[in-house]
PDB file of N, CA and C in Angstrom:
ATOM      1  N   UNK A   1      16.775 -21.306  44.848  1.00  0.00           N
ATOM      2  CA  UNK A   1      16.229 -20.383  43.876  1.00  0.00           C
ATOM      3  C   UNK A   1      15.902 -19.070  44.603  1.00  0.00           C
ATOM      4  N   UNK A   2      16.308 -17.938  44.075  1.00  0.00           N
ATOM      5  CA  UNK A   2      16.483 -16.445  44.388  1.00  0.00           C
ATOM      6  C   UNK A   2      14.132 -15.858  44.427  1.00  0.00           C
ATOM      7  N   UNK A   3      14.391 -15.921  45.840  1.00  0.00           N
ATOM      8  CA  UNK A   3      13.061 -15.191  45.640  1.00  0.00           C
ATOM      9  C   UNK A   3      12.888 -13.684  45.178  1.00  0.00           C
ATOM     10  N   UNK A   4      11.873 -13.236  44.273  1.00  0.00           N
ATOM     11  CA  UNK A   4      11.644 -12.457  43.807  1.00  0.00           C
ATOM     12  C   UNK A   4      10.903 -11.027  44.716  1.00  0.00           C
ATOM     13  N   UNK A   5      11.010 -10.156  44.531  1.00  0.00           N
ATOM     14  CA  UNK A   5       9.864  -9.304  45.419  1.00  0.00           C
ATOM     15  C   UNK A   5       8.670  -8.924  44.639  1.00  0.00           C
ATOM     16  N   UNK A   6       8.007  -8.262  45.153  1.00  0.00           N
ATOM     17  CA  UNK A   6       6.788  -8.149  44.184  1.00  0.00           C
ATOM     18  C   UNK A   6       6.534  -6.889  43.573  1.00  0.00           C
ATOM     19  N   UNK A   7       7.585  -5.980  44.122  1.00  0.00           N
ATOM     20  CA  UNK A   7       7.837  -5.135  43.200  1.00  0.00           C
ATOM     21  C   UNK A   7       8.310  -5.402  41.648  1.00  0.00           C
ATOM     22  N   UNK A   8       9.304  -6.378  41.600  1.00  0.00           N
ATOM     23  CA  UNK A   8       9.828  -6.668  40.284  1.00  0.00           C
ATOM     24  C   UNK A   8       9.231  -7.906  39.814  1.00  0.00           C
ATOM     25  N   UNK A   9       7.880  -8.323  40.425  1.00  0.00           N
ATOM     26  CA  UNK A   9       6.562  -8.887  39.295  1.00  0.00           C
ATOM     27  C   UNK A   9       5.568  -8.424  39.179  1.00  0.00           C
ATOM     28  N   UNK A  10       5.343  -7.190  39.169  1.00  0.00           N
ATOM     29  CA  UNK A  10       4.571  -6.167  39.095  1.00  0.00           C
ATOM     30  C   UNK A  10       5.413  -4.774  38.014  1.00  0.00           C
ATOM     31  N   UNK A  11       6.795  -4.846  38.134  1.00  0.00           N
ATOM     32  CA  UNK A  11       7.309  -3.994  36.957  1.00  0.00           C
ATOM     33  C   UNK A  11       7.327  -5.085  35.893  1.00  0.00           C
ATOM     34  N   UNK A  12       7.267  -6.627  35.894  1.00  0.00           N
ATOM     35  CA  UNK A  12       7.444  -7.321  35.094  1.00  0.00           C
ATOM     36  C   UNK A  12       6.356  -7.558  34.038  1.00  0.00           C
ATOM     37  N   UNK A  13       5.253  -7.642  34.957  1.00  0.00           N
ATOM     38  CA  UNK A  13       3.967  -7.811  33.861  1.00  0.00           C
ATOM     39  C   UNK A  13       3.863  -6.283  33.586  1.00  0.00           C
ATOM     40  N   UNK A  14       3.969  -5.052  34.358  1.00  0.00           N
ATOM     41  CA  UNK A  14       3.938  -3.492  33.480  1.00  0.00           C
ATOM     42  C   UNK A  14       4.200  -3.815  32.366  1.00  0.00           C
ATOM     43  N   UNK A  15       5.903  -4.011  31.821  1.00  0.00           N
ATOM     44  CA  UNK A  15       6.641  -4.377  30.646  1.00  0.00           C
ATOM     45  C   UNK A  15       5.989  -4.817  29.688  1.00  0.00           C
ATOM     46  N   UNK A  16       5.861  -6.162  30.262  1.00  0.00           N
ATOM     47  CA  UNK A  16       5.130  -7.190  29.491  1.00  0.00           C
ATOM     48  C   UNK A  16       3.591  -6.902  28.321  1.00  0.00           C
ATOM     49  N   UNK A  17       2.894  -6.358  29.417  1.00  0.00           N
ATOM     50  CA  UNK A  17       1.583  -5.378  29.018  1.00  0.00           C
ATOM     51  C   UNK A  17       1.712  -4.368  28.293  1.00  0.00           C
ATOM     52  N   UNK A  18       2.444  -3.664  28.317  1.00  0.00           N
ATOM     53  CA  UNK A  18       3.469  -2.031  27.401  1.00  0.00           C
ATOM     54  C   UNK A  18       3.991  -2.782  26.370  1.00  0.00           C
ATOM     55  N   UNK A  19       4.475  -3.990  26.224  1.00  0.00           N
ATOM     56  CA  UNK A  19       5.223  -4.442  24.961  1.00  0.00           C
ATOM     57  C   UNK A  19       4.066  -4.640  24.177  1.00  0.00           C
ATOM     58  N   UNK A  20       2.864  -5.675  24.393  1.00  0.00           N
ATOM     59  CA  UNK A  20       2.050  -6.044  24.067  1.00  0.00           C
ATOM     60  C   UNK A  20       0.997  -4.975  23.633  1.00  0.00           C
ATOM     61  N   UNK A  21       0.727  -3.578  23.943  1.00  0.00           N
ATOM     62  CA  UNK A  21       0.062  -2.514  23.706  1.00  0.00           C
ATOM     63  C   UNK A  21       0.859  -2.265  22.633  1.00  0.00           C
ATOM     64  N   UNK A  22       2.436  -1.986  22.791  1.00  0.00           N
ATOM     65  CA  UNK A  22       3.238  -1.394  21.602  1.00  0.00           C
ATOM     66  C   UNK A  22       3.029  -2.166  20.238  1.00  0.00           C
ATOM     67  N   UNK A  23       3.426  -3.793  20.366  1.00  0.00           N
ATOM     68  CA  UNK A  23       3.118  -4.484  19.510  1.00  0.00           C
ATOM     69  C   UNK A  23       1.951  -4.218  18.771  1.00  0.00           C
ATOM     70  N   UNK A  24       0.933  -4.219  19.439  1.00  0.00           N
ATOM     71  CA  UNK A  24      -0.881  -4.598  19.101  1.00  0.00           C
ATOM     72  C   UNK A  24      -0.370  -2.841  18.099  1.00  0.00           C
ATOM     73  N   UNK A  25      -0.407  -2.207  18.020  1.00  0.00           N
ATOM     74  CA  UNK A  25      -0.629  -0.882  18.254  1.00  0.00           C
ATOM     75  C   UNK A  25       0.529  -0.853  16.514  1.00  0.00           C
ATOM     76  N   UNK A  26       1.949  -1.065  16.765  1.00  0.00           N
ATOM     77  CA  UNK A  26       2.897  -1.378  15.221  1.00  0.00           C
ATOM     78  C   UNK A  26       1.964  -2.115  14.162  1.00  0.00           C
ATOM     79  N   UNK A  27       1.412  -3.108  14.915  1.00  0.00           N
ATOM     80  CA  UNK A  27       0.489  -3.944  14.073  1.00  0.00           C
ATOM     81  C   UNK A  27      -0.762  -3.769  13.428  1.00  0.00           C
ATOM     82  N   UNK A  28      -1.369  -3.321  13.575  1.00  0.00           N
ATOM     83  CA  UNK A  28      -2.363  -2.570  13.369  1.00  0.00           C
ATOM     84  C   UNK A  28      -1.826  -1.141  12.169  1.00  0.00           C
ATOM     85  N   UNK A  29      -0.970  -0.540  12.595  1.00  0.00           N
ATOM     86  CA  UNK A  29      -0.758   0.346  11.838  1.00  0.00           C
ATOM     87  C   UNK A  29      -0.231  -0.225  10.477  1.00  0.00           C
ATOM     88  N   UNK A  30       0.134  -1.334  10.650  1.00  0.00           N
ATOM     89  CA  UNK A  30       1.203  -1.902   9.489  1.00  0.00           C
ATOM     90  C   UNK A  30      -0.128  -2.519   8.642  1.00  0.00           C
ATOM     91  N   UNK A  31      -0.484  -2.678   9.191  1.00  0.00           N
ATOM     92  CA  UNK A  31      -2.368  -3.636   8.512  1.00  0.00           C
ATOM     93  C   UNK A  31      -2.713  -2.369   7.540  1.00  0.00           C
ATOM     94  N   UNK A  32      -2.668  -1.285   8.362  1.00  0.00           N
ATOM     95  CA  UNK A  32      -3.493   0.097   7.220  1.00  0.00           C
ATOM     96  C   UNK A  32      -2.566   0.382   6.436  1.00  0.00           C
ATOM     97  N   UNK A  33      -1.020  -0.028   6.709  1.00  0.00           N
ATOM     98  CA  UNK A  33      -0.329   0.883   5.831  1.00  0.00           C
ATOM     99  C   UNK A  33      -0.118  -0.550   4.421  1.00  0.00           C
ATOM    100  N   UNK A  34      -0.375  -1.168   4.425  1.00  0.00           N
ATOM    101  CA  UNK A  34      -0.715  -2.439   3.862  1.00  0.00           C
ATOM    102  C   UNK A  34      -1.870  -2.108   2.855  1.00  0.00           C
ATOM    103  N   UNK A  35      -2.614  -2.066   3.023  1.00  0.00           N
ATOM    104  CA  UNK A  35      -4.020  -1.295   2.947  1.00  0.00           C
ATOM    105  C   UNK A  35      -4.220   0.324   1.730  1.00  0.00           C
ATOM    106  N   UNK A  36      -3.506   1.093   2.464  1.00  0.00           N
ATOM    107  CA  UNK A  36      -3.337   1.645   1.574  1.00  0.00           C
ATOM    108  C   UNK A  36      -2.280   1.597   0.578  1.00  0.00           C
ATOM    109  N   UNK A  37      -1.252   0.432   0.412  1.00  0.00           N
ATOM    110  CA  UNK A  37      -0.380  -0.012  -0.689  1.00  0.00           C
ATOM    111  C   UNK A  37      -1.408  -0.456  -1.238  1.00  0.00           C
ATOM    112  N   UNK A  38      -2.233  -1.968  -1.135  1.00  0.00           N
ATOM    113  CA  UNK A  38      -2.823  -2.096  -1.700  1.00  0.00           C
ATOM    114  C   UNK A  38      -3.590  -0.886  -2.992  1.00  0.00           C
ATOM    115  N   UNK A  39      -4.410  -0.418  -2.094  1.00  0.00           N
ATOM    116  CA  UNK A  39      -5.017   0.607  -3.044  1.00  0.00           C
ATOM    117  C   UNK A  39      -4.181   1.221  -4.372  1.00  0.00           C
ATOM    118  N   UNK A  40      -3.102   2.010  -3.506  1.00  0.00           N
ATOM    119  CA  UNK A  40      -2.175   2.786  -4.526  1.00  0.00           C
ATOM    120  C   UNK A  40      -1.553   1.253  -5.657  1.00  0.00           C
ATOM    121  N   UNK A  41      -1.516   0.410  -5.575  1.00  0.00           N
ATOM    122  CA  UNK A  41      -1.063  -0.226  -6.613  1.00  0.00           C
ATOM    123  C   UNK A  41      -2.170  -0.660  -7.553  1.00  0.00           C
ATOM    124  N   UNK A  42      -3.474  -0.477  -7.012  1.00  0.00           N
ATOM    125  CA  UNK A  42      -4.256  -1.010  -7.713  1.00  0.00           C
ATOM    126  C   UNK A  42      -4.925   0.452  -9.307  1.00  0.00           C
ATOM    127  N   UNK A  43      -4.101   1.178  -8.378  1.00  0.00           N
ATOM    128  CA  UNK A  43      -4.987   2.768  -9.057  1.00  0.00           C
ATOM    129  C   UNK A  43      -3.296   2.829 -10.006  1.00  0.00           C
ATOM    130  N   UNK A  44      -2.360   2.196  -9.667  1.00  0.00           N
ATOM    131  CA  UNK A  44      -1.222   2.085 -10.602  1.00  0.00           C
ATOM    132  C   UNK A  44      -1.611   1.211 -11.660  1.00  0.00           C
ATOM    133  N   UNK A  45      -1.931   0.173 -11.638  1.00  0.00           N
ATOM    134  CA  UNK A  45      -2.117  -0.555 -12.581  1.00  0.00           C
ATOM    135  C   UNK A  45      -3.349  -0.010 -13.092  1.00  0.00           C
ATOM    136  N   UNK A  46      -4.190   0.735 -12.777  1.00  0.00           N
ATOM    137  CA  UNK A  46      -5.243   0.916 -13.548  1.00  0.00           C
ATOM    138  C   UNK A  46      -4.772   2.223 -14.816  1.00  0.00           C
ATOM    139  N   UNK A  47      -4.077   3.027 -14.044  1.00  0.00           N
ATOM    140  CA  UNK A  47      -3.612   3.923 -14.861  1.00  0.00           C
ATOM    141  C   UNK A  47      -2.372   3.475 -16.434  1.00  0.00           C
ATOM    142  N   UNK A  48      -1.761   2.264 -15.662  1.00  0.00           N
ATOM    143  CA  UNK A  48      -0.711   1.881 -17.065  1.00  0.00           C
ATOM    144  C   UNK A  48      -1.970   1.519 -18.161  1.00  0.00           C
ATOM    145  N   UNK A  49      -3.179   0.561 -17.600  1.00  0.00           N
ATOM    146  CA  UNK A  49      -4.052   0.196 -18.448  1.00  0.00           C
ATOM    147  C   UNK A  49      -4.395   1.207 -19.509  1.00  0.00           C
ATOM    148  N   UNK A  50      -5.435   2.522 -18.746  1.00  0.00           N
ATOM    149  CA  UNK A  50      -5.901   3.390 -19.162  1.00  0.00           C
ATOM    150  C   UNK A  50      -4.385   4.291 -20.312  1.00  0.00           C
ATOM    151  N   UNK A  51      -2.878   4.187 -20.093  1.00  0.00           N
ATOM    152  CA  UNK A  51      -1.744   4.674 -20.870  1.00  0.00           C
ATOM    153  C   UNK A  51      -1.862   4.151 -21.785  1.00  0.00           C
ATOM    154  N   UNK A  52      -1.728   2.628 -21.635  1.00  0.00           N
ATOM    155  CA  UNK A  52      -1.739   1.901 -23.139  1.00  0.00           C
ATOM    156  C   UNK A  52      -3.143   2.248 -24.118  1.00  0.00           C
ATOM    157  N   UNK A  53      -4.268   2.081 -23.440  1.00  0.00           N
ATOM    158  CA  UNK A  53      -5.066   2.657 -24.043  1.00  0.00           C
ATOM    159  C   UNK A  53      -5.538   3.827 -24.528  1.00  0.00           C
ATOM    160  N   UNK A  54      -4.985   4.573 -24.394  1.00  0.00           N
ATOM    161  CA  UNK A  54      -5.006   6.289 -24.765  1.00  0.00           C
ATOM    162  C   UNK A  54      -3.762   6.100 -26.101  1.00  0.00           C
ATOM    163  N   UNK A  55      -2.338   5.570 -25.730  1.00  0.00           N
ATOM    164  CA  UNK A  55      -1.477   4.989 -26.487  1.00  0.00           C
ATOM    165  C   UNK A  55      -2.194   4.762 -27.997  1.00  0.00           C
ATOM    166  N   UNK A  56      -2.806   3.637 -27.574  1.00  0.00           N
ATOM    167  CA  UNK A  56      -3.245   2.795 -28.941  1.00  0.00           C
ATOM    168  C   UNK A  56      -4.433   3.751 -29.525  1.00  0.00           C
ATOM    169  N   UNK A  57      -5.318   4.623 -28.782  1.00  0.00           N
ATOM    170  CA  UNK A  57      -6.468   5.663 -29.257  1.00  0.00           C
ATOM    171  C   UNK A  57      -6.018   6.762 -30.066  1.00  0.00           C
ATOM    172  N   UNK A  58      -4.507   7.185 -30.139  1.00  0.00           N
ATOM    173  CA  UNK A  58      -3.704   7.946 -30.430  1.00  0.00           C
ATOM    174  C   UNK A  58      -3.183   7.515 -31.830  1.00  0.00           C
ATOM    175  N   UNK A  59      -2.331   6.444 -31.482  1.00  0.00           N
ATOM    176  CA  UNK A  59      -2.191   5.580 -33.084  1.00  0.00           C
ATOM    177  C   UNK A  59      -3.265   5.638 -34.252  1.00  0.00           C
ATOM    178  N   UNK A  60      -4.300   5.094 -33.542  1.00  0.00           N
ATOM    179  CA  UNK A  60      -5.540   5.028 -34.626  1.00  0.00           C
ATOM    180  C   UNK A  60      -6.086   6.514 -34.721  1.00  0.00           C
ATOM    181  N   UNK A  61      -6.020   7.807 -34.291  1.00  0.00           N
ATOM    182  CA  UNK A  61      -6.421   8.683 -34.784  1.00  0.00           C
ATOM    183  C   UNK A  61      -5.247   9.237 -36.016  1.00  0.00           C
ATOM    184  N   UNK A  62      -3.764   8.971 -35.869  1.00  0.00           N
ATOM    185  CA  UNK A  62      -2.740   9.527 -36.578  1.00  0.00           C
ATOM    186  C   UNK A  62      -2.882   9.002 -37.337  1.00  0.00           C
ATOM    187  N   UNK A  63      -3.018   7.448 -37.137  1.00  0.00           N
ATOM    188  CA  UNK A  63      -3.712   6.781 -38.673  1.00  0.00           C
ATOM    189  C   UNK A  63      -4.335   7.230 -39.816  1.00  0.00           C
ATOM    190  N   UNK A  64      -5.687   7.408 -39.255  1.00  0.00           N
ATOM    191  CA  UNK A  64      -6.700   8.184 -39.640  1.00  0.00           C
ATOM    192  C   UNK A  64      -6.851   9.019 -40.263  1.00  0.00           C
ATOM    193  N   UNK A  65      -5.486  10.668 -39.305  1.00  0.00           N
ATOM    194  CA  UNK A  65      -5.352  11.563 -40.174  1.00  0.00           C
ATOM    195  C   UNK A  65      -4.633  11.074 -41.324  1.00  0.00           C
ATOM    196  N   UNK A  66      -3.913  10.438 -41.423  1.00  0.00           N
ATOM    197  CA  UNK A  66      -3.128   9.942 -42.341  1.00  0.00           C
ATOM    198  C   UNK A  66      -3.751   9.964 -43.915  1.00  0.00           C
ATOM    199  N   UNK A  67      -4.428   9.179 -43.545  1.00  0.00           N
ATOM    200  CA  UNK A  67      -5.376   8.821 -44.283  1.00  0.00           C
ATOM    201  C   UNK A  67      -6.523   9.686 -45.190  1.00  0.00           C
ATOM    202  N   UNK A  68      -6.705  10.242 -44.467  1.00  0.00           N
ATOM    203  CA  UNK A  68      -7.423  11.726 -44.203  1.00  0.00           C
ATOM    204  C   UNK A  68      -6.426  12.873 -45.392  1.00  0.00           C
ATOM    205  N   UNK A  69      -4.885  13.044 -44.829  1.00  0.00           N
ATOM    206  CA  UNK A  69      -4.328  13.999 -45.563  1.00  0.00           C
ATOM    207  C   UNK A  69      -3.884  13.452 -46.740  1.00  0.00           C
ATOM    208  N   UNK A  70      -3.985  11.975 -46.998  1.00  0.00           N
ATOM    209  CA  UNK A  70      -3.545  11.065 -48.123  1.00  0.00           C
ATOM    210  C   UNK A  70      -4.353  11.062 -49.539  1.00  0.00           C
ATOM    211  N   UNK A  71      -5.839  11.310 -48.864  1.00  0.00           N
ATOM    212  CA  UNK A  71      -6.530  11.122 -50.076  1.00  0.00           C
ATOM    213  C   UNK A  71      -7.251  12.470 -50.641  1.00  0.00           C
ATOM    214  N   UNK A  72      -6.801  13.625 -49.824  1.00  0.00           N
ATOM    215  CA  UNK A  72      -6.739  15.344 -50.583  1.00  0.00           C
ATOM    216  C   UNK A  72      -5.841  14.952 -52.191  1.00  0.00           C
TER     217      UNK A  72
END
């Protein structure tokens, strides 16, 4: 078996340690960007809510006028 020098187990754990910073570091960012999907979908669905409901607040006022210009 090929002995190693200790130069190239010392660039080995560098690597190793730099991958592991890079990793930790993608990961983390992917957590917030997660994070703020979350949010933005939650302020999406709140807004279709609040559509339909403006929707249907709309109906019942045209109604209304309806009603309104029906019995002049």
């Amino acid at each position: 078996m090929p002995e190693f020098s200790s130069e190239f187990w010392i660039m080995l754990i560098t690597y190793g340690v730099s991958f592991g910073v890079v990793y930790g570091q993608i990961a983390t960012k992917l957590r917030y960007l997660e994070q703020k999907m979350d949010k933005h979908n939650g302020v999406i669905e709140r807004m279709a809510v609040a559509e339909r409901d403006l929707k249907s607040a709309w109906r019942v006022i045209d109604e209304l006028k309806e009603e309104v210009h029906s019995e002049r």
